[in-house]
Protein backbone atom coordinates (compact mmCIF):
# COMPACT_ATOMS: atom_id res chain seq x y z
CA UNK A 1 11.77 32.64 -14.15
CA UNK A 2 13.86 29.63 -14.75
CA UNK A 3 12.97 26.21 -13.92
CA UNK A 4 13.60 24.95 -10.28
CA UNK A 5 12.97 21.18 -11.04
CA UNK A 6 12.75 18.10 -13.58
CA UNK A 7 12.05 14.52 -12.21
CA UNK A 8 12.03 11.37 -13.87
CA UNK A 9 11.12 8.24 -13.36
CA UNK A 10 13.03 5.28 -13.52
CA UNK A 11 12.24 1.81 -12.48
CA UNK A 12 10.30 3.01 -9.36
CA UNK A 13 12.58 5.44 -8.67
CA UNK A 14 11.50 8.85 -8.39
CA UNK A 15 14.60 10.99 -9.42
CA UNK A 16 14.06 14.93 -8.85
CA UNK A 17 17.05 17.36 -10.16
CA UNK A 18 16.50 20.52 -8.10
CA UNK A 19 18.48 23.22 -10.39
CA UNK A 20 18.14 26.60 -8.69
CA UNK A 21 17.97 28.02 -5.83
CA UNK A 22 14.46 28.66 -4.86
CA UNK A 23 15.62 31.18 -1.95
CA UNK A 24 13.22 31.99 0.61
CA UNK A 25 9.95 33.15 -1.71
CA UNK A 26 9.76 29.67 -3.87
CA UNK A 27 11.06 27.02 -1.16
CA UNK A 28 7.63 26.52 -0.26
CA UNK A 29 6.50 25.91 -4.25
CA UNK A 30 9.56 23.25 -4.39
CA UNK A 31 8.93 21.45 -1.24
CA UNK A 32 4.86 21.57 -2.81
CA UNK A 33 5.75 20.17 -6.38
CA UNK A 34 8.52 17.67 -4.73
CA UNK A 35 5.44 16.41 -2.30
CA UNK A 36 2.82 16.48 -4.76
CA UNK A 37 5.34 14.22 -7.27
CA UNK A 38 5.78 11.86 -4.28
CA UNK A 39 3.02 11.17 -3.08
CA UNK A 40 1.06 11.23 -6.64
CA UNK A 41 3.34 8.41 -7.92
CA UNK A 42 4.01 6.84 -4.93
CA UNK A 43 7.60 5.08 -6.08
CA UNK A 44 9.49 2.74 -4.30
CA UNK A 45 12.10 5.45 -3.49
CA UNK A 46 13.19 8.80 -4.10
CA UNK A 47 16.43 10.44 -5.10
CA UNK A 48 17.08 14.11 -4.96
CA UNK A 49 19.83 15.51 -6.93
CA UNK A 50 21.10 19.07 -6.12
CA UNK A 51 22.59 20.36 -8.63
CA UNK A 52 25.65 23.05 -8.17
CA UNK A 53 23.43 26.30 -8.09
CA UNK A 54 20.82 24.79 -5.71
CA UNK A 55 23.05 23.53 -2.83
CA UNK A 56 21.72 26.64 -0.47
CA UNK A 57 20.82 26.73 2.74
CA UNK A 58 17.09 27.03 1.34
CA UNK A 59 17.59 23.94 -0.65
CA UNK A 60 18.86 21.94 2.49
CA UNK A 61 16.01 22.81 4.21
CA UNK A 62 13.56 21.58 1.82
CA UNK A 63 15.41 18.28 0.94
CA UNK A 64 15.02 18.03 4.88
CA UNK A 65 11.19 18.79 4.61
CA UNK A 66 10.80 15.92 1.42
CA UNK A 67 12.74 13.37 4.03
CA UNK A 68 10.55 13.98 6.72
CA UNK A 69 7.35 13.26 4.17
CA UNK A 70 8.98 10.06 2.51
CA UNK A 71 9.96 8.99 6.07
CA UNK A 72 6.27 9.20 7.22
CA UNK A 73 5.03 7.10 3.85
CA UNK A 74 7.58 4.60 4.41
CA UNK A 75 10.24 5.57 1.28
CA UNK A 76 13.98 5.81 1.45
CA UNK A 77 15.43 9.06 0.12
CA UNK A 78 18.44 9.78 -0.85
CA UNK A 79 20.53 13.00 -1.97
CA UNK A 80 23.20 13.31 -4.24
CA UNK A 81 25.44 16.81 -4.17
CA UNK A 82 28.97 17.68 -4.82
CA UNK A 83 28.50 20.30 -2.25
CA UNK A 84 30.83 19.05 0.49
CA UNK A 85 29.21 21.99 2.81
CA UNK A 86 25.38 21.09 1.22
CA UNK A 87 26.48 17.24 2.74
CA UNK A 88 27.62 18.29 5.52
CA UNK A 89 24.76 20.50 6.80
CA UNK A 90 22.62 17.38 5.45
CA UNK A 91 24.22 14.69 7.47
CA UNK A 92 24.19 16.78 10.46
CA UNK A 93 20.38 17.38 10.45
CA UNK A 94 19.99 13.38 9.31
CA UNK A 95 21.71 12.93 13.06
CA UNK A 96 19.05 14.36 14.66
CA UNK A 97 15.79 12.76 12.89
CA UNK A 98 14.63 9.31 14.19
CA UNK A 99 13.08 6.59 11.23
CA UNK A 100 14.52 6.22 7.94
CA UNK A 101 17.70 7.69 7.95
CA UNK A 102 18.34 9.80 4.77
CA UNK A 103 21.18 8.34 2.24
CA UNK A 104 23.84 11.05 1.19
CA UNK A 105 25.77 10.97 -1.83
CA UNK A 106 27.89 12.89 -3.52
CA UNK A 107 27.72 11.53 -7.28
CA UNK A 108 23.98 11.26 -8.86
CA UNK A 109 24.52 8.12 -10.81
CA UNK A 110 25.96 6.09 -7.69
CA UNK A 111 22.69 7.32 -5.78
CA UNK A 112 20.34 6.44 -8.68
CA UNK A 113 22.25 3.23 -9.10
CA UNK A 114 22.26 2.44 -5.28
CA UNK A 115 18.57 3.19 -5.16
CA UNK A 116 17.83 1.07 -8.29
CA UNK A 117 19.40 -1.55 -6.72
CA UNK A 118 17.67 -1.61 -3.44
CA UNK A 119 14.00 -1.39 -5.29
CA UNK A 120 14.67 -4.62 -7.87
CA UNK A 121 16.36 -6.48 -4.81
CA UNK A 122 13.21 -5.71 -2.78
């Protein structure tokens, strides 16, 4: 089994690099070990990098499932993907969800950057 994750973290920044798809039978394990990163270190926000082989329809949906937990503890997220079709399915669910909007990117280091950014300024 190859590895579905790594995280860092980076000047309260919480950066996860989901590299597979987990498919239907480990998307639950992800969204667990994405949750259990957040809400263990508690950063200032959270970036979730997809990289080519992960942006699935499974992925999505757990990238959707971390949002809705940083959203309820009060943490902007943000995804990076090249996956024009992995944004687009992204921003359309984003449309739908009230609070903290989630921040889509398409290049890691301008979302890492970005979120850098907004945690010294704040």
């Amino acid at each position: 089994m190859t590895v579905m994750m790594s995280h860092v973290l980076e000047q309260d920044v919480l950066v996860v690099t989901v590299h597979d798809d987990p498919g239907i039978g480990r998307r639950a394990a992800l969204l667990a070990d994405i949750s259990d990163l957040v809400e263990g270190l508690l950063p200032a926000s959270v970036v979730i990098v997809l990289d080519e082989a992960a942006t699935t329809e499974a992925t999505v949906g757990v990238v959707l499932r971390a949002h809705r937990l940083c959203d309820r503890l009060g943490l902007v997220m943000s995804v990076a993907t090249h996956s024009a079709p992995a944004r687009r399915l992204l921003d359309e669910a984003n449309a739908e969800t009230g609070g903290i909007r989630l921040i889509i990117h398409a290049r890691a280091d301008i979302a890492i950057a970005t979120a850098t950014a907004l945690t010294t300024a704040a």
